[in-house]
N, C-alpha and C. Protein backbone atom coordinates (compact mmCIF):
# COMPACT_ATOMS: atom_id res chain seq x y z
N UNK A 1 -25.55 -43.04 34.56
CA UNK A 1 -25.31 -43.53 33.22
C UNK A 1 -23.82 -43.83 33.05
N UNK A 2 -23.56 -45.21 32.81
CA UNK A 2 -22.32 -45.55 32.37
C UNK A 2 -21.76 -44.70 31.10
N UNK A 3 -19.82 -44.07 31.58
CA UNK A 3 -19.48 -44.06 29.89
C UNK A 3 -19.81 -42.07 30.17
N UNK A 4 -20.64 -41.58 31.03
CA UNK A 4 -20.81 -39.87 31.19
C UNK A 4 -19.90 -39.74 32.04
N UNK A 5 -20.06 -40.58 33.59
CA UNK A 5 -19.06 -39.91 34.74
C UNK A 5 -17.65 -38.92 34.26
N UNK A 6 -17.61 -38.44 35.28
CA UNK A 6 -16.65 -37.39 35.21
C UNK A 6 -15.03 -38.38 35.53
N UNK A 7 -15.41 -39.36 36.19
CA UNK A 7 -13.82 -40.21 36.28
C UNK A 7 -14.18 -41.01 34.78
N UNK A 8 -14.87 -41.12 34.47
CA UNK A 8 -14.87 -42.11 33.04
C UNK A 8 -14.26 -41.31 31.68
N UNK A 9 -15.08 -39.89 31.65
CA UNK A 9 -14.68 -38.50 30.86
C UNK A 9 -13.25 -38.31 31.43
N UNK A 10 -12.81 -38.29 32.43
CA UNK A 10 -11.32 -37.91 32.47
C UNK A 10 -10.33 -38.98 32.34
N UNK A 11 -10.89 -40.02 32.15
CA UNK A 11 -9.93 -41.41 32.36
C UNK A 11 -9.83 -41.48 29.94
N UNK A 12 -10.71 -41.58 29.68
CA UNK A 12 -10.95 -41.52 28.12
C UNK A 12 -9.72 -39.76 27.49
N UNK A 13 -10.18 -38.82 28.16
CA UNK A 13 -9.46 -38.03 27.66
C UNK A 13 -7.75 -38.00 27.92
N UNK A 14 -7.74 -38.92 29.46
CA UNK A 14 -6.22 -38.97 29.17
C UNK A 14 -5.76 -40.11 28.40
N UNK A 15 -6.50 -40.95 27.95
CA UNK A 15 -6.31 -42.03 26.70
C UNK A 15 -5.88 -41.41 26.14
N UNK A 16 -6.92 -40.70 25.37
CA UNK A 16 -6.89 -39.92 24.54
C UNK A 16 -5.58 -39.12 24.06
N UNK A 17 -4.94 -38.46 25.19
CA UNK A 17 -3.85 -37.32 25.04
C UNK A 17 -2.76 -38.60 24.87
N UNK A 18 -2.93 -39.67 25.48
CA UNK A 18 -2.12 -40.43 25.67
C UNK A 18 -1.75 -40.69 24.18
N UNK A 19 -2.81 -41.48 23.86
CA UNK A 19 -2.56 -41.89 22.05
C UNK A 19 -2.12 -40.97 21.40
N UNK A 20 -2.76 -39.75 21.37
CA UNK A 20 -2.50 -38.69 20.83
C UNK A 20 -0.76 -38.50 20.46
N UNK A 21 -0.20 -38.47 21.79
CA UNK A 21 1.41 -38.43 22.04
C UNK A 21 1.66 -39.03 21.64
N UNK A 22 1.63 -40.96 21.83
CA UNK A 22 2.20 -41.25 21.40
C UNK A 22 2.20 -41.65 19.28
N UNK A 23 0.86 -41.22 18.69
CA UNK A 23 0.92 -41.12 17.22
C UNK A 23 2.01 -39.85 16.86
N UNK A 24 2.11 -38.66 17.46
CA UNK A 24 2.71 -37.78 16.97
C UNK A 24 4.53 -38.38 17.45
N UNK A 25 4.54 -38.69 18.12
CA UNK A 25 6.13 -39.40 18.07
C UNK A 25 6.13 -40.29 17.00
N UNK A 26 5.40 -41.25 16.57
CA UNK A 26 5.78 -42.25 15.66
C UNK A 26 5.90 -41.31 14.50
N UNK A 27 4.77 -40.25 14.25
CA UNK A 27 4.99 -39.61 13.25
C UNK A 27 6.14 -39.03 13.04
N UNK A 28 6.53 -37.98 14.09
CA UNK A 28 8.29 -37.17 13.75
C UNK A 28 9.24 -38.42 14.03
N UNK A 29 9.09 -39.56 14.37
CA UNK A 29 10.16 -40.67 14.12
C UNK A 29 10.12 -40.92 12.28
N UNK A 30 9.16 -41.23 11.85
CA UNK A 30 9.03 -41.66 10.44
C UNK A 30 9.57 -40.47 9.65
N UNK A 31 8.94 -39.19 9.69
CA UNK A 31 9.61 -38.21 9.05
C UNK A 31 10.75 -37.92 8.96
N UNK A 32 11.63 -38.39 10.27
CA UNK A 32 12.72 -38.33 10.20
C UNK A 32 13.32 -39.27 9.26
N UNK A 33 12.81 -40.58 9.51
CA UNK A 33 13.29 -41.78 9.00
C UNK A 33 13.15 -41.54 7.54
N UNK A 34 12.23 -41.02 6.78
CA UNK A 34 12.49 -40.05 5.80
C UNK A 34 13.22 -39.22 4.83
N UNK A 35 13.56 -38.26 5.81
CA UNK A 35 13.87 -37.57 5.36
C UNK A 35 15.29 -38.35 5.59
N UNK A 36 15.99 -38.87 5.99
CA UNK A 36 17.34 -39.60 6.24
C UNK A 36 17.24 -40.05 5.38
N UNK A 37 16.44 -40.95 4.39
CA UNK A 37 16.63 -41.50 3.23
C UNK A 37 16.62 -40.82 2.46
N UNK A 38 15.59 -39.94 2.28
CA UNK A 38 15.80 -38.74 1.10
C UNK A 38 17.44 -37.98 1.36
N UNK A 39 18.13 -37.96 1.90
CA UNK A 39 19.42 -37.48 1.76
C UNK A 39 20.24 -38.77 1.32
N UNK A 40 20.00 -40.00 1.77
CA UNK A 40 20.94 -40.67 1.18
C UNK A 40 20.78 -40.99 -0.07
N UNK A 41 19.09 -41.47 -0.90
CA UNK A 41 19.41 -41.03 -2.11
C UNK A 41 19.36 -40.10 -2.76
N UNK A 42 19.76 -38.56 -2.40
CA UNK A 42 19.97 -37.82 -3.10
C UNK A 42 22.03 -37.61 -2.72
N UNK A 43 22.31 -38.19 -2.25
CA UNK A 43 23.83 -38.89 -2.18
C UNK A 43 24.49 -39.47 -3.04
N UNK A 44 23.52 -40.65 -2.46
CA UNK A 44 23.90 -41.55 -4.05
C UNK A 44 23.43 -41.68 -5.29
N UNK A 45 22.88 -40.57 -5.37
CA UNK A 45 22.50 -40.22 -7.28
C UNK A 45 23.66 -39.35 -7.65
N UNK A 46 24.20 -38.01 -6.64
CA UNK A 46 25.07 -37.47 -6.72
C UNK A 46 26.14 -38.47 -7.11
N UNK A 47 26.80 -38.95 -6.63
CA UNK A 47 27.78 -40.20 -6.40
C UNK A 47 27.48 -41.00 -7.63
N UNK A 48 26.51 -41.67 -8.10
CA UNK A 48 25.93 -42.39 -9.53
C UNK A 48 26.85 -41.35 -10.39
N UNK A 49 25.96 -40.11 -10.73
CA UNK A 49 25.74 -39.06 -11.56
C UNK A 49 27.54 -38.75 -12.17
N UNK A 50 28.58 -38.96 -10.68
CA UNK A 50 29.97 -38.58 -10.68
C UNK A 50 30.54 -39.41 -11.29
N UNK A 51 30.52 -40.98 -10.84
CA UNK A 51 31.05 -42.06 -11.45
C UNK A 51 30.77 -41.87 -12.83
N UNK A 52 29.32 -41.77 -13.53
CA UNK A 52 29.01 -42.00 -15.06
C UNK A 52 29.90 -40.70 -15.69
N UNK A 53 29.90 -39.43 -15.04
CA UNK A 53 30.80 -38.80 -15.78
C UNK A 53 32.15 -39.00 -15.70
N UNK A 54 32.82 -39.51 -14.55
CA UNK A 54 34.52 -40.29 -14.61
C UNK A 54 34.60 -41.09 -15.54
N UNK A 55 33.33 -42.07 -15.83
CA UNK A 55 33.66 -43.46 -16.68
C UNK A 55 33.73 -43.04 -18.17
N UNK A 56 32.78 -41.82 -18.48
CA UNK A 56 32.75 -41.54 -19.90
C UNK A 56 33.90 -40.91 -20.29
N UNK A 57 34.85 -39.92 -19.67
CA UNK A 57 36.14 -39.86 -19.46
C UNK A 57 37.07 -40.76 -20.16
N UNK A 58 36.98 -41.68 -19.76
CA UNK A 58 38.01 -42.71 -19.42
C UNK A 58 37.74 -43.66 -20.85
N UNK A 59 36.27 -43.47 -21.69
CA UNK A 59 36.63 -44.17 -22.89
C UNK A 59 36.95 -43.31 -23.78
């Protein structure tokens, strides 16, 4: 029966691990990519937040 063999079962499962690997890299790539933005805008709200209180200052 095509699709049972034992080289067919081991050829699918290292697909398998294969994809596997490579979804979980794209994933901790994106999270990262992420979380790098979540610091920059929580940067530049800081930075916003500083300017609006310098400017109110200043009238």
């Amino acid at each position: 029966m095509v699709g049972t063999d034992p080289k067919t079962m081991q050829d699918l499962s290292g697909a398998a691990d294969t994809l596997q690997h490579k979804l979980q890299t794209m994933s901790n790539w994106v999270t990262g990519k992420l979380d790098d933005m979540s610091s920059r805008m929580n940067h530049l709200e800081k930075n916003l937040t500083d300017l609006r209180y310098r400017l109110r200052g200043k009238n």
